[in-house]
ModelCIF file with pLDDT and N, C-alpha, C, O atoms, coordinates in Angstrom:
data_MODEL
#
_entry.id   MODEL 
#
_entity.id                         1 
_entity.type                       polymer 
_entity.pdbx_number_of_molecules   1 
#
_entity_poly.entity_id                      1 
_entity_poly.type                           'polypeptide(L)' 
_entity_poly.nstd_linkage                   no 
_entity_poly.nstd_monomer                   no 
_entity_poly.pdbx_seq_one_letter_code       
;(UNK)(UNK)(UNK)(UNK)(UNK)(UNK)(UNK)(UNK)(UNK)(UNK)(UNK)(UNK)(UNK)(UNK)(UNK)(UNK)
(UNK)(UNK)(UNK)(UNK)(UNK)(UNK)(UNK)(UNK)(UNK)(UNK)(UNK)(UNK)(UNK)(UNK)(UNK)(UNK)
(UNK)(UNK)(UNK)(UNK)(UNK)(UNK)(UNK)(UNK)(UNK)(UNK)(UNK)(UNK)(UNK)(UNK)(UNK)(UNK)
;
_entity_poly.pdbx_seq_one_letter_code_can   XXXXXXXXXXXXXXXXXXXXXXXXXXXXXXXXXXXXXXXXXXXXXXXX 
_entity_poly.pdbx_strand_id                 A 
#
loop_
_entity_poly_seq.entity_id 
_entity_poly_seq.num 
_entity_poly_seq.mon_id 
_entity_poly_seq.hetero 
1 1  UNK n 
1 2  UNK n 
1 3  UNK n 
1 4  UNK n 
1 5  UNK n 
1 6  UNK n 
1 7  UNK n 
1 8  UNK n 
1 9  UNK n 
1 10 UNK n 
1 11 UNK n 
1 12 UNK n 
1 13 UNK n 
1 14 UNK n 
1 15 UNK n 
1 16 UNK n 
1 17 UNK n 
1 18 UNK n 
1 19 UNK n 
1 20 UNK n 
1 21 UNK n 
1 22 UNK n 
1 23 UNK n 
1 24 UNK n 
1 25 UNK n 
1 26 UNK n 
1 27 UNK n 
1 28 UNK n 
1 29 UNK n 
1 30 UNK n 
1 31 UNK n 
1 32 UNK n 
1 33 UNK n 
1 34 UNK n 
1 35 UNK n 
1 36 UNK n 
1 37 UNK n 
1 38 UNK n 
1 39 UNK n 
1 40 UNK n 
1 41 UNK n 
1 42 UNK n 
1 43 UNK n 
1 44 UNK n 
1 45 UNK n 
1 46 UNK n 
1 47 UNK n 
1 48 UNK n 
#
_struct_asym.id          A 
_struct_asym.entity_id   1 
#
loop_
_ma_qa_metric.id 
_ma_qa_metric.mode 
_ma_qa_metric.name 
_ma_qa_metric.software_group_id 
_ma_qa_metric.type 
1 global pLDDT . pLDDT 
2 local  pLDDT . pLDDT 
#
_ma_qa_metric_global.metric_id      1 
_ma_qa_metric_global.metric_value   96.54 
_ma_qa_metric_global.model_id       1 
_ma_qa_metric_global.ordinal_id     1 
#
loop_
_ma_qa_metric_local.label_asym_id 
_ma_qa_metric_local.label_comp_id 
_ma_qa_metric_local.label_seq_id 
_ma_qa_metric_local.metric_id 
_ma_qa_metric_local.metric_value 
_ma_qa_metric_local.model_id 
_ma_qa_metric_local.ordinal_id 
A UNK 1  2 97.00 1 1  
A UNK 2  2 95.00 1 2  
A UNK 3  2 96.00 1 3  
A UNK 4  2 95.00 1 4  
A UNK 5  2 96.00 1 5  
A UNK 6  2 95.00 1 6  
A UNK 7  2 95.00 1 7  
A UNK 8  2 97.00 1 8  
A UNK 9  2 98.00 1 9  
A UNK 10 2 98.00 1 10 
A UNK 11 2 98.00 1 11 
A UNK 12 2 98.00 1 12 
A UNK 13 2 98.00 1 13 
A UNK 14 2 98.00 1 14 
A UNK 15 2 97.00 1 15 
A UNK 16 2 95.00 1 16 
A UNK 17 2 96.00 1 17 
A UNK 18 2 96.00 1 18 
A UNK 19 2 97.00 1 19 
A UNK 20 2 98.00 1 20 
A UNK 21 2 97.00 1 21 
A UNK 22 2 98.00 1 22 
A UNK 23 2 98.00 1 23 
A UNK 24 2 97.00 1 24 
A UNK 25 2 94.00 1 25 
A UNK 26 2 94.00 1 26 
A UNK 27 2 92.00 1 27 
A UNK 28 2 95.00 1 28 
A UNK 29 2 97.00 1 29 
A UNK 30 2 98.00 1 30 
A UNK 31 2 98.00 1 31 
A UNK 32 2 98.00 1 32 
A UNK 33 2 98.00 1 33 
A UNK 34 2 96.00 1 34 
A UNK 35 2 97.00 1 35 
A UNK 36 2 97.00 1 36 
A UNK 37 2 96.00 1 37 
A UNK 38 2 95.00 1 38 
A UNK 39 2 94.00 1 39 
A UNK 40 2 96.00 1 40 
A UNK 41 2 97.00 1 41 
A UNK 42 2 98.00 1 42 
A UNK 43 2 98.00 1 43 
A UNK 44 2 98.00 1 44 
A UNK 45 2 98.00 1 45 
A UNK 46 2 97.00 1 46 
A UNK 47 2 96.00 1 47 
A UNK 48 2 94.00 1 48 
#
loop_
_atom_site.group_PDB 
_atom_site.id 
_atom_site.type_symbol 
_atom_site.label_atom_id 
_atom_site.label_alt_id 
_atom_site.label_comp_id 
_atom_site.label_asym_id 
_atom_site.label_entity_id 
_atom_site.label_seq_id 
_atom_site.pdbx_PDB_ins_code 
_atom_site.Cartn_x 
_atom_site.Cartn_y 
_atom_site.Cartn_z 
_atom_site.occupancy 
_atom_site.B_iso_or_equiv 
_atom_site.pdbx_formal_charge 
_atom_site.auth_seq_id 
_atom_site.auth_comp_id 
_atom_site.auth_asym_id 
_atom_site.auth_atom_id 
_atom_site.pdbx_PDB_model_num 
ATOM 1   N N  . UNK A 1 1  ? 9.412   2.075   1.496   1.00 97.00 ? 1  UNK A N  1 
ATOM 2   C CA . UNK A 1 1  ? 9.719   3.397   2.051   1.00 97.00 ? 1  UNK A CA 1 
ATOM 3   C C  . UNK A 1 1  ? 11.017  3.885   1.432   1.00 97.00 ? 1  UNK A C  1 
ATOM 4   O O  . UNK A 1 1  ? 11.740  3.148   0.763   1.00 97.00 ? 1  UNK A O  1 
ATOM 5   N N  . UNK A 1 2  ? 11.304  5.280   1.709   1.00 95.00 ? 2  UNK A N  1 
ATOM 6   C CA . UNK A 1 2  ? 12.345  5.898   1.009   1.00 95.00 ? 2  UNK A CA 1 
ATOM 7   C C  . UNK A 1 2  ? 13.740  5.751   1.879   1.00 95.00 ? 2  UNK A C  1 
ATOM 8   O O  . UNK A 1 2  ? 13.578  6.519   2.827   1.00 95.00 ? 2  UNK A O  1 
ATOM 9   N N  . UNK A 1 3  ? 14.676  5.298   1.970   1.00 96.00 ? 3  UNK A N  1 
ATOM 10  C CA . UNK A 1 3  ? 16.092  5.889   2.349   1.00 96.00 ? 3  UNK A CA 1 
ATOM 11  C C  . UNK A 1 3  ? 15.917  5.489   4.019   1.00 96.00 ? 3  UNK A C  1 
ATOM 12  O O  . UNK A 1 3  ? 16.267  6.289   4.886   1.00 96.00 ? 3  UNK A O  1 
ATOM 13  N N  . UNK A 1 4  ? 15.364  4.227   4.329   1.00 95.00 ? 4  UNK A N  1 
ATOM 14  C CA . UNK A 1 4  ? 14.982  3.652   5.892   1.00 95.00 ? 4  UNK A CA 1 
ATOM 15  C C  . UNK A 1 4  ? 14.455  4.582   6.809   1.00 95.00 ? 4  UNK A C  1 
ATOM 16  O O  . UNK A 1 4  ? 14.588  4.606   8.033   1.00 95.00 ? 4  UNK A O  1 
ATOM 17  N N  . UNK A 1 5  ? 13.637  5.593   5.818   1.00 96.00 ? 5  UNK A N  1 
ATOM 18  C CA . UNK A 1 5  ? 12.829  6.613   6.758   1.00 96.00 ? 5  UNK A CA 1 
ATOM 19  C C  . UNK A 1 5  ? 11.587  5.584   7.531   1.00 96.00 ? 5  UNK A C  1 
ATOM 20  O O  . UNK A 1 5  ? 11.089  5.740   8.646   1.00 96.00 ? 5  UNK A O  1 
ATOM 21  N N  . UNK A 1 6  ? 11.297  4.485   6.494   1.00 95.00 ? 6  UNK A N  1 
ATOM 22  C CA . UNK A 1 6  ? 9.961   3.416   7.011   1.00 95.00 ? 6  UNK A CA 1 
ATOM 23  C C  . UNK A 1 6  ? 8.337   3.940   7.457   1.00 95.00 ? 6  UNK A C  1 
ATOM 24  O O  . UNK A 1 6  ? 7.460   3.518   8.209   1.00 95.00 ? 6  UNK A O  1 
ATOM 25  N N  . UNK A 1 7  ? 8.512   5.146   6.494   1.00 95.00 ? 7  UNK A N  1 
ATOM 26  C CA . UNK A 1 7  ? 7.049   5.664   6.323   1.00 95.00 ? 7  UNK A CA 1 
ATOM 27  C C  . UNK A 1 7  ? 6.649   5.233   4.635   1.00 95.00 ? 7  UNK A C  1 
ATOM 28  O O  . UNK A 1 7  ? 6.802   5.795   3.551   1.00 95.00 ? 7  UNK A O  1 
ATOM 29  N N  . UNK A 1 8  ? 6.038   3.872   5.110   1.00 97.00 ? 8  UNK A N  1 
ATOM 30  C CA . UNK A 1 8  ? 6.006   2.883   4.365   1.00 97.00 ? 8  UNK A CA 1 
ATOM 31  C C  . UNK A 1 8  ? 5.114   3.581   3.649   1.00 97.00 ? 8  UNK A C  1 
ATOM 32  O O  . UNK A 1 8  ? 4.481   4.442   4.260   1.00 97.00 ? 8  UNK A O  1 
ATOM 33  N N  . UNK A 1 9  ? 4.821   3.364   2.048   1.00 98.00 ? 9  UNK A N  1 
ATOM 34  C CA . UNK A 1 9  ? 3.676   3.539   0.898   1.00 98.00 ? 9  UNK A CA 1 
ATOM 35  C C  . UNK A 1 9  ? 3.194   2.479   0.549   1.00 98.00 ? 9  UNK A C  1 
ATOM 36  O O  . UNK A 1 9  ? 3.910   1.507   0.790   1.00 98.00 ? 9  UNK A O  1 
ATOM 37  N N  . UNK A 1 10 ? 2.282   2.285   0.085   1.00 98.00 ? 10 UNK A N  1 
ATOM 38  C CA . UNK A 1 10 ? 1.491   0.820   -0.414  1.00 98.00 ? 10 UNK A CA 1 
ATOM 39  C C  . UNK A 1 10 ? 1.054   1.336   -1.969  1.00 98.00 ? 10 UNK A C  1 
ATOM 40  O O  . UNK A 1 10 ? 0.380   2.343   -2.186  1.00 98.00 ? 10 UNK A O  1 
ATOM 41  N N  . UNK A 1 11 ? 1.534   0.512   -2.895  1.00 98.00 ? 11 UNK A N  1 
ATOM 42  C CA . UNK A 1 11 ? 1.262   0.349   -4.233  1.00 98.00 ? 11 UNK A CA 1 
ATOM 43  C C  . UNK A 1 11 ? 0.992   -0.782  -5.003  1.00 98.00 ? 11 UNK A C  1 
ATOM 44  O O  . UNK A 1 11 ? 1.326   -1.853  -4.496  1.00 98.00 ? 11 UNK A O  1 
ATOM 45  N N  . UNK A 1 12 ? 0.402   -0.811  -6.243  1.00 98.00 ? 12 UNK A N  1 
ATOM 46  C CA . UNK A 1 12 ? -0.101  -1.599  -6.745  1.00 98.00 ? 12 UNK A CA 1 
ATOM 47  C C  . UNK A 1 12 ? 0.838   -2.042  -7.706  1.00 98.00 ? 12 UNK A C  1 
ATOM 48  O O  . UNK A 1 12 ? 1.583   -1.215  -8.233  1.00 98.00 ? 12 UNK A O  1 
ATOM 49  N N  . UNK A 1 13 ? 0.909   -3.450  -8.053  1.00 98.00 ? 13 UNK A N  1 
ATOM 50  C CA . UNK A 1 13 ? 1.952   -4.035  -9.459  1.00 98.00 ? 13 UNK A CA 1 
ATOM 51  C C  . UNK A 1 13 ? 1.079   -4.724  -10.213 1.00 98.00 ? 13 UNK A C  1 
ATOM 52  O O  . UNK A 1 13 ? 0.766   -5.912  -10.152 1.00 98.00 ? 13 UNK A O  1 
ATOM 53  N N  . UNK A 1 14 ? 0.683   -3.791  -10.991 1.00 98.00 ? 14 UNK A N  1 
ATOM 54  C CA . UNK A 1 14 ? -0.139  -4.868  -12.446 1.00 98.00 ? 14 UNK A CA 1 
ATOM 55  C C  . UNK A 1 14 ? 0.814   -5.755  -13.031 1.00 98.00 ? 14 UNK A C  1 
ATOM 56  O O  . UNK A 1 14 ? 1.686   -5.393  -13.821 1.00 98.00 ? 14 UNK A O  1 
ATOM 57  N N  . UNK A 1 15 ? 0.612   -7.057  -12.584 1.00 97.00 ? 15 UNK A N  1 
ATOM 58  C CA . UNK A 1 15 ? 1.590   -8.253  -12.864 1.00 97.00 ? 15 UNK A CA 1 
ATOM 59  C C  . UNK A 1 15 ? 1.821   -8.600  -14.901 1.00 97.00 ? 15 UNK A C  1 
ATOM 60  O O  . UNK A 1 15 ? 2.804   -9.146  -15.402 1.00 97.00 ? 15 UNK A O  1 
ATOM 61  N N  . UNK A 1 16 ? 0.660   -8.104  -15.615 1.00 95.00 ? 16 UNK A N  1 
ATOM 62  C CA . UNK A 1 16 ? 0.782   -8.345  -16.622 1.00 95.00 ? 16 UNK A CA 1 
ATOM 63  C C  . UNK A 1 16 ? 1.453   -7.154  -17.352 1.00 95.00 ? 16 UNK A C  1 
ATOM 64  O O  . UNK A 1 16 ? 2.193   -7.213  -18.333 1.00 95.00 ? 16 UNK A O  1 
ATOM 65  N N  . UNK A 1 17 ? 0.971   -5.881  -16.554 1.00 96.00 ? 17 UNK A N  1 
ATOM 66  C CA . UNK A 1 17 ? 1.866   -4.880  -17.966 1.00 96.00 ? 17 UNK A CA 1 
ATOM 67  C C  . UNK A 1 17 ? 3.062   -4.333  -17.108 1.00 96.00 ? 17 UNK A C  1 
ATOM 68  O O  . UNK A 1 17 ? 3.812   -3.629  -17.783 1.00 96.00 ? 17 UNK A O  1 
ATOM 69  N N  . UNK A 1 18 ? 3.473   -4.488  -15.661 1.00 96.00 ? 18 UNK A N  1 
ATOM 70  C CA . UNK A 1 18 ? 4.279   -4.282  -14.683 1.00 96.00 ? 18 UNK A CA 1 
ATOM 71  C C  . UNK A 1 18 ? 4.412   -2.678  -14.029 1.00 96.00 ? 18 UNK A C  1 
ATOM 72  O O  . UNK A 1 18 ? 5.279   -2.105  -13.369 1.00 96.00 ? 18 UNK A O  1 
ATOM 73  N N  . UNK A 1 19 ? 3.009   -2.267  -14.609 1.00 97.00 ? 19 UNK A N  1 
ATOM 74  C CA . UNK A 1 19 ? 2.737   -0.570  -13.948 1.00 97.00 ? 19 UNK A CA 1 
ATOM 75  C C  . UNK A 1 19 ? 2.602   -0.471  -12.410 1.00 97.00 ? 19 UNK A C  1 
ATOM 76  O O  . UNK A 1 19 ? 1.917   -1.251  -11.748 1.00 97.00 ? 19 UNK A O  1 
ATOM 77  N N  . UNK A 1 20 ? 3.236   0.442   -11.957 1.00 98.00 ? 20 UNK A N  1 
ATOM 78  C CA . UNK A 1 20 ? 3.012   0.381   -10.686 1.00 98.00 ? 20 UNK A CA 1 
ATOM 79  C C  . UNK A 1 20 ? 2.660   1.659   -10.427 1.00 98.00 ? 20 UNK A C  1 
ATOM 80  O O  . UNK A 1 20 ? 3.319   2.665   -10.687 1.00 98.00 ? 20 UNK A O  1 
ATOM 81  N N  . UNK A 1 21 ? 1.190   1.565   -9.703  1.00 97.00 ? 21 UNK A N  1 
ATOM 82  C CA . UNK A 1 21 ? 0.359   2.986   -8.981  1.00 97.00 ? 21 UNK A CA 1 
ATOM 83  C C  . UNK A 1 21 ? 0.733   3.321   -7.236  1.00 97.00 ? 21 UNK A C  1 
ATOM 84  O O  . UNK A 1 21 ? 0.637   2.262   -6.617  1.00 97.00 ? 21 UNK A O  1 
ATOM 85  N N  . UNK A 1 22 ? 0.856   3.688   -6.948  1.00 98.00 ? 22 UNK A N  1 
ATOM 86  C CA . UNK A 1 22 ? 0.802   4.517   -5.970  1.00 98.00 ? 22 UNK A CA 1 
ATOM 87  C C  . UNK A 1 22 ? -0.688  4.764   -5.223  1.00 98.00 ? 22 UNK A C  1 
ATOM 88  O O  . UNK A 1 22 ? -1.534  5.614   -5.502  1.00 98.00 ? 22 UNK A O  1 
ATOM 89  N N  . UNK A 1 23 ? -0.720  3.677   -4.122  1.00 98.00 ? 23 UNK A N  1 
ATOM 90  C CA . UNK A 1 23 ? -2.612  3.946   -3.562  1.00 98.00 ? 23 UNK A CA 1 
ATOM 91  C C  . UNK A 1 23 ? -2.367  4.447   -2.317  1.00 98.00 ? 23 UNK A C  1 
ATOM 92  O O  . UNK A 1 23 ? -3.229  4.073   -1.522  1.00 98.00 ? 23 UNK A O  1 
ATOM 93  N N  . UNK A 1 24 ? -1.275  5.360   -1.691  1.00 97.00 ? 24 UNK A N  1 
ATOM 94  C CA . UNK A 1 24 ? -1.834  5.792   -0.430  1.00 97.00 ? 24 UNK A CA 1 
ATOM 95  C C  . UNK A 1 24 ? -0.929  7.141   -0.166  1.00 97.00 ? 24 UNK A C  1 
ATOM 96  O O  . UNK A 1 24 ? 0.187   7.214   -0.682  1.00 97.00 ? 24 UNK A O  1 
ATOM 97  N N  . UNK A 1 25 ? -1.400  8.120   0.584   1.00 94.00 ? 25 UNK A N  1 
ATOM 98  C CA . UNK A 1 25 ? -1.014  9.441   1.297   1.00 94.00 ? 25 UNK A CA 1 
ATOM 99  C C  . UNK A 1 25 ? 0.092   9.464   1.490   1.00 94.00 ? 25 UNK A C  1 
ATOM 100 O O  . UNK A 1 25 ? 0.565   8.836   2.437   1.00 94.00 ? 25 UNK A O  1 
ATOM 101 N N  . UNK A 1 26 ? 0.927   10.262  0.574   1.00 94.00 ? 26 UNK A N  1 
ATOM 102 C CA . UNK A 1 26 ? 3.074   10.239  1.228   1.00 94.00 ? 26 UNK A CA 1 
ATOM 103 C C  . UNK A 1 26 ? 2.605   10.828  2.748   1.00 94.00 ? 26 UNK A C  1 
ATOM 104 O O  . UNK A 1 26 ? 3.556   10.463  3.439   1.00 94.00 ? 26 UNK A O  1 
ATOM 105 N N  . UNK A 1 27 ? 1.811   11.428  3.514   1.00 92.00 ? 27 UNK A N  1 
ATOM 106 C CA . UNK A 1 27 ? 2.234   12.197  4.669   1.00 92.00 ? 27 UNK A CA 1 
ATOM 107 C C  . UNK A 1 27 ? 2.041   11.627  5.818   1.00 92.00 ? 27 UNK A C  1 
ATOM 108 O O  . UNK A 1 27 ? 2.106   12.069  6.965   1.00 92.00 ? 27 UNK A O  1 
ATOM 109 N N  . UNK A 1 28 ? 1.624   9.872   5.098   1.00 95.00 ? 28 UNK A N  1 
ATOM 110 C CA . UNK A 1 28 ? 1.760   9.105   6.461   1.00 95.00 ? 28 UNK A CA 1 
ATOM 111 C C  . UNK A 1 28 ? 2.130   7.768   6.604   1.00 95.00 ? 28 UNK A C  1 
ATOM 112 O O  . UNK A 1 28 ? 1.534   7.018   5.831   1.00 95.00 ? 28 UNK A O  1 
ATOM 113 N N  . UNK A 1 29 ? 2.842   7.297   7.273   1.00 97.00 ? 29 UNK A N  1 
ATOM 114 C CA . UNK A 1 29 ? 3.240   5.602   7.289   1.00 97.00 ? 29 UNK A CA 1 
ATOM 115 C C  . UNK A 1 29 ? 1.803   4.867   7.299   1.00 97.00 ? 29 UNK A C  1 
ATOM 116 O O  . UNK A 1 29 ? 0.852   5.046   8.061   1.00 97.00 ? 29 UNK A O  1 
ATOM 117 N N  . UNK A 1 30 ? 1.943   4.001   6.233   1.00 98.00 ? 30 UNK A N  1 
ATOM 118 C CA . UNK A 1 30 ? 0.673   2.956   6.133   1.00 98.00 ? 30 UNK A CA 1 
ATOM 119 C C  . UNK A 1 30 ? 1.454   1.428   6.080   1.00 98.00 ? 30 UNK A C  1 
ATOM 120 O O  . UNK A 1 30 ? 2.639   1.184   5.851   1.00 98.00 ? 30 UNK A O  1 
ATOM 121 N N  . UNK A 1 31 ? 0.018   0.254   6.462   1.00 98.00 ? 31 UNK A N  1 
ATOM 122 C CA . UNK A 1 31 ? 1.054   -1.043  6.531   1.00 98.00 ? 31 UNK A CA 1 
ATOM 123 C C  . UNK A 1 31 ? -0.173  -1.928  5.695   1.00 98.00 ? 31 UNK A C  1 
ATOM 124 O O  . UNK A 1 31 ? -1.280  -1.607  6.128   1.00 98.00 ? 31 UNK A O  1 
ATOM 125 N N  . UNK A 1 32 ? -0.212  -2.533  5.057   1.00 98.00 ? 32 UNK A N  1 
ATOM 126 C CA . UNK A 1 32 ? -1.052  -3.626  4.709   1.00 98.00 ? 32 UNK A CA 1 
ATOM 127 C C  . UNK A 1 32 ? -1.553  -4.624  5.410   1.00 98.00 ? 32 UNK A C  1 
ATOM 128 O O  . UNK A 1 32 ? -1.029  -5.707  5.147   1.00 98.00 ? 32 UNK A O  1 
ATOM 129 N N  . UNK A 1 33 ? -2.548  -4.646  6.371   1.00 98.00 ? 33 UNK A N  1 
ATOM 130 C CA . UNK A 1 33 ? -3.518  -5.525  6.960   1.00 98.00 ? 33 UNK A CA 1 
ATOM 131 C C  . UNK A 1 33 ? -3.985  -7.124  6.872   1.00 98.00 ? 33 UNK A C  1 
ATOM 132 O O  . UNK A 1 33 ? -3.978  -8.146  7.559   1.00 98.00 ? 33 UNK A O  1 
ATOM 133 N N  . UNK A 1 34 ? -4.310  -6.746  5.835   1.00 96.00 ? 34 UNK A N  1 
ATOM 134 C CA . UNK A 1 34 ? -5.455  -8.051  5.406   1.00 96.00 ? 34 UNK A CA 1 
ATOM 135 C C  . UNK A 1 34 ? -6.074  -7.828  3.983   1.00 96.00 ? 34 UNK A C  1 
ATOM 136 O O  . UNK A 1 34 ? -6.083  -6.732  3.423   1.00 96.00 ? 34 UNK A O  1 
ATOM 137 N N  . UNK A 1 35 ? -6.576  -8.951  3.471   1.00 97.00 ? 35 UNK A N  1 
ATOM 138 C CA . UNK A 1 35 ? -7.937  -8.832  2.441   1.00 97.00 ? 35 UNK A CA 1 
ATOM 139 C C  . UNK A 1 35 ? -8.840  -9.334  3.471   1.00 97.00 ? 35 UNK A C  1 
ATOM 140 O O  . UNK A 1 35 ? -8.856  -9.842  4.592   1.00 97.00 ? 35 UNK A O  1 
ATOM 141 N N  . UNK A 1 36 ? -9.960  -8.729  2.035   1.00 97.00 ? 36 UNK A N  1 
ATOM 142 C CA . UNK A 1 36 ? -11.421 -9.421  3.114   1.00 97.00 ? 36 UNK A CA 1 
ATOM 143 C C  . UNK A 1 36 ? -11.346 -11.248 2.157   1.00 97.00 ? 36 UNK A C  1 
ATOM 144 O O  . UNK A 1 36 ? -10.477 -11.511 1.325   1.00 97.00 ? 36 UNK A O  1 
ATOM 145 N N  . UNK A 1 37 ? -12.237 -12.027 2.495   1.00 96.00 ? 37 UNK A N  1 
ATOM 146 C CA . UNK A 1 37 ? -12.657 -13.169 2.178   1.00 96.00 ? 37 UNK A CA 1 
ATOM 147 C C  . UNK A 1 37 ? -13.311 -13.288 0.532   1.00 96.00 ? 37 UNK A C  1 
ATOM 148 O O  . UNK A 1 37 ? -13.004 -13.846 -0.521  1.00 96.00 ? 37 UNK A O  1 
ATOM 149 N N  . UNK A 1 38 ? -14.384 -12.403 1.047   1.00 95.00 ? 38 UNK A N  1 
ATOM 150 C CA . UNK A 1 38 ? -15.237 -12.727 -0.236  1.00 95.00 ? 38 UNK A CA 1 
ATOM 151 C C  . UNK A 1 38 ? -15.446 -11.444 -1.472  1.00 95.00 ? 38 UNK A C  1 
ATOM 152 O O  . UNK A 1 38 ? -16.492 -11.237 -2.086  1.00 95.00 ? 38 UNK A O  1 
ATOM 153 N N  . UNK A 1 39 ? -14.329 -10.786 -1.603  1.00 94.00 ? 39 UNK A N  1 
ATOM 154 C CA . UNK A 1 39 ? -14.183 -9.778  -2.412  1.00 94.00 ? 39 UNK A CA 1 
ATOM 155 C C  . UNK A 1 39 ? -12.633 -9.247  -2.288  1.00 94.00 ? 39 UNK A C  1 
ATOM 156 O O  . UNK A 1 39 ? -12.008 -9.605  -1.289  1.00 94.00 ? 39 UNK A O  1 
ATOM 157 N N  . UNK A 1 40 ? -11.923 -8.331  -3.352  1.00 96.00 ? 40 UNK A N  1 
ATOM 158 C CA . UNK A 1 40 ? -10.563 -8.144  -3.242  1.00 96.00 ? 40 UNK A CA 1 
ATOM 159 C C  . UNK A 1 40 ? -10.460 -6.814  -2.948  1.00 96.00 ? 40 UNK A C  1 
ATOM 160 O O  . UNK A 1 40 ? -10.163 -5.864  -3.673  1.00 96.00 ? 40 UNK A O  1 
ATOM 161 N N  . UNK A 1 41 ? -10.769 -6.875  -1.681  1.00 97.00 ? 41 UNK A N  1 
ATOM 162 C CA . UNK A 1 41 ? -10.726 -5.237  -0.509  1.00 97.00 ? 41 UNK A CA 1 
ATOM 163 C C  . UNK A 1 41 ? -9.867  -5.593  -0.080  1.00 97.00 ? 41 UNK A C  1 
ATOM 164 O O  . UNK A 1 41 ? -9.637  -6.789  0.100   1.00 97.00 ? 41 UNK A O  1 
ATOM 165 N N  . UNK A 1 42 ? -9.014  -4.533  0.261   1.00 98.00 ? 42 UNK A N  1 
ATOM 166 C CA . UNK A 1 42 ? -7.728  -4.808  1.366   1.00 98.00 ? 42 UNK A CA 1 
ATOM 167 C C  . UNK A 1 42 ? -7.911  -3.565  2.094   1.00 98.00 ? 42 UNK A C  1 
ATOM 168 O O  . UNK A 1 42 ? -8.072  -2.449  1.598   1.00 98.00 ? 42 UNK A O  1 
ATOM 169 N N  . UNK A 1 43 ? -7.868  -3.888  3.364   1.00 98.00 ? 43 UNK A N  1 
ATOM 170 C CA . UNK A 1 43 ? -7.691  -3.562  4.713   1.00 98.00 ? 43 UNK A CA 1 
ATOM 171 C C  . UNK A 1 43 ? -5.790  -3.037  4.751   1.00 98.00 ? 43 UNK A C  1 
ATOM 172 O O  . UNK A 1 43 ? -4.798  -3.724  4.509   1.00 98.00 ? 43 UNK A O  1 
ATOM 173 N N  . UNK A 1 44 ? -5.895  -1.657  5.132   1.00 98.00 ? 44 UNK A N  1 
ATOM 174 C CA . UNK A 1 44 ? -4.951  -0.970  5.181   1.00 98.00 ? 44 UNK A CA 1 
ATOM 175 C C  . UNK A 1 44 ? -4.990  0.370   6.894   1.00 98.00 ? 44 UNK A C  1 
ATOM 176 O O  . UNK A 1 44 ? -5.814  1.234   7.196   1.00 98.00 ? 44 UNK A O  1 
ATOM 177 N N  . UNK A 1 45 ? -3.713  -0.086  7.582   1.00 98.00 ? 45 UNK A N  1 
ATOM 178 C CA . UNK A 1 45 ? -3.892  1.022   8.414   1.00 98.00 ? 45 UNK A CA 1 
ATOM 179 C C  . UNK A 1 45 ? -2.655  2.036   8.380   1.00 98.00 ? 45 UNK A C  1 
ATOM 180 O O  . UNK A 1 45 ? -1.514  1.650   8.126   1.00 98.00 ? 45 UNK A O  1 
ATOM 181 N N  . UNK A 1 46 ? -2.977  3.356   8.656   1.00 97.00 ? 46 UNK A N  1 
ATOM 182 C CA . UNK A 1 46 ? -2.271  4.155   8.766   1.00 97.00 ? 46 UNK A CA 1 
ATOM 183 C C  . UNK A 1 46 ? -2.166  5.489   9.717   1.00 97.00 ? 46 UNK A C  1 
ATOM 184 O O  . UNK A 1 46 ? -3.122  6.011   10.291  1.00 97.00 ? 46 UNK A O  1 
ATOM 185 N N  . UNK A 1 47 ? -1.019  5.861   9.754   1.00 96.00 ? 47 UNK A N  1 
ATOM 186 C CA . UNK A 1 47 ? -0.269  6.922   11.127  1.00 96.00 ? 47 UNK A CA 1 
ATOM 187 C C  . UNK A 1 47 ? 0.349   8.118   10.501  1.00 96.00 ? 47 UNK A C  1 
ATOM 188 O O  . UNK A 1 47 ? 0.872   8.294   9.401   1.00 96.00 ? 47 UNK A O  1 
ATOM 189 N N  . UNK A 1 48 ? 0.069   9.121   11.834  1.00 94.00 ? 48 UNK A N  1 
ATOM 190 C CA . UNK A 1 48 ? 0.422   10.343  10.768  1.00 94.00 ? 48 UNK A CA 1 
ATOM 191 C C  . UNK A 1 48 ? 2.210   10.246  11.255  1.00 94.00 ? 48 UNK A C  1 
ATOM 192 O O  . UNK A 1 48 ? 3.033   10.998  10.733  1.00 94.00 ? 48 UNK A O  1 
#
């Protein structure tokens, strides 16, 4: 999050070329959940 506002963003770090994307909505605090088991889904919730 920006400046301890804690309207957290969730992004991605490609560990090999060190790009980092941006996967969720600035207009709302999101938190990282979980993966699932048998595939690389992640479970994400978020608040406006």
């Amino acid at each position: 999050s920006a400046g301890g506002s804690e309207a957290d963003q969730i992004y991605r770090l490609d560990l090999d070329s060190r790009q980092v994307a941006l996967l969720t909505e600035p207009s709302e605090r999101h938190e990282i959940e979980g993966w699932l088991h048998l595939s690389s889904q992640l479970l994400i919730s978020s608040l406006p």
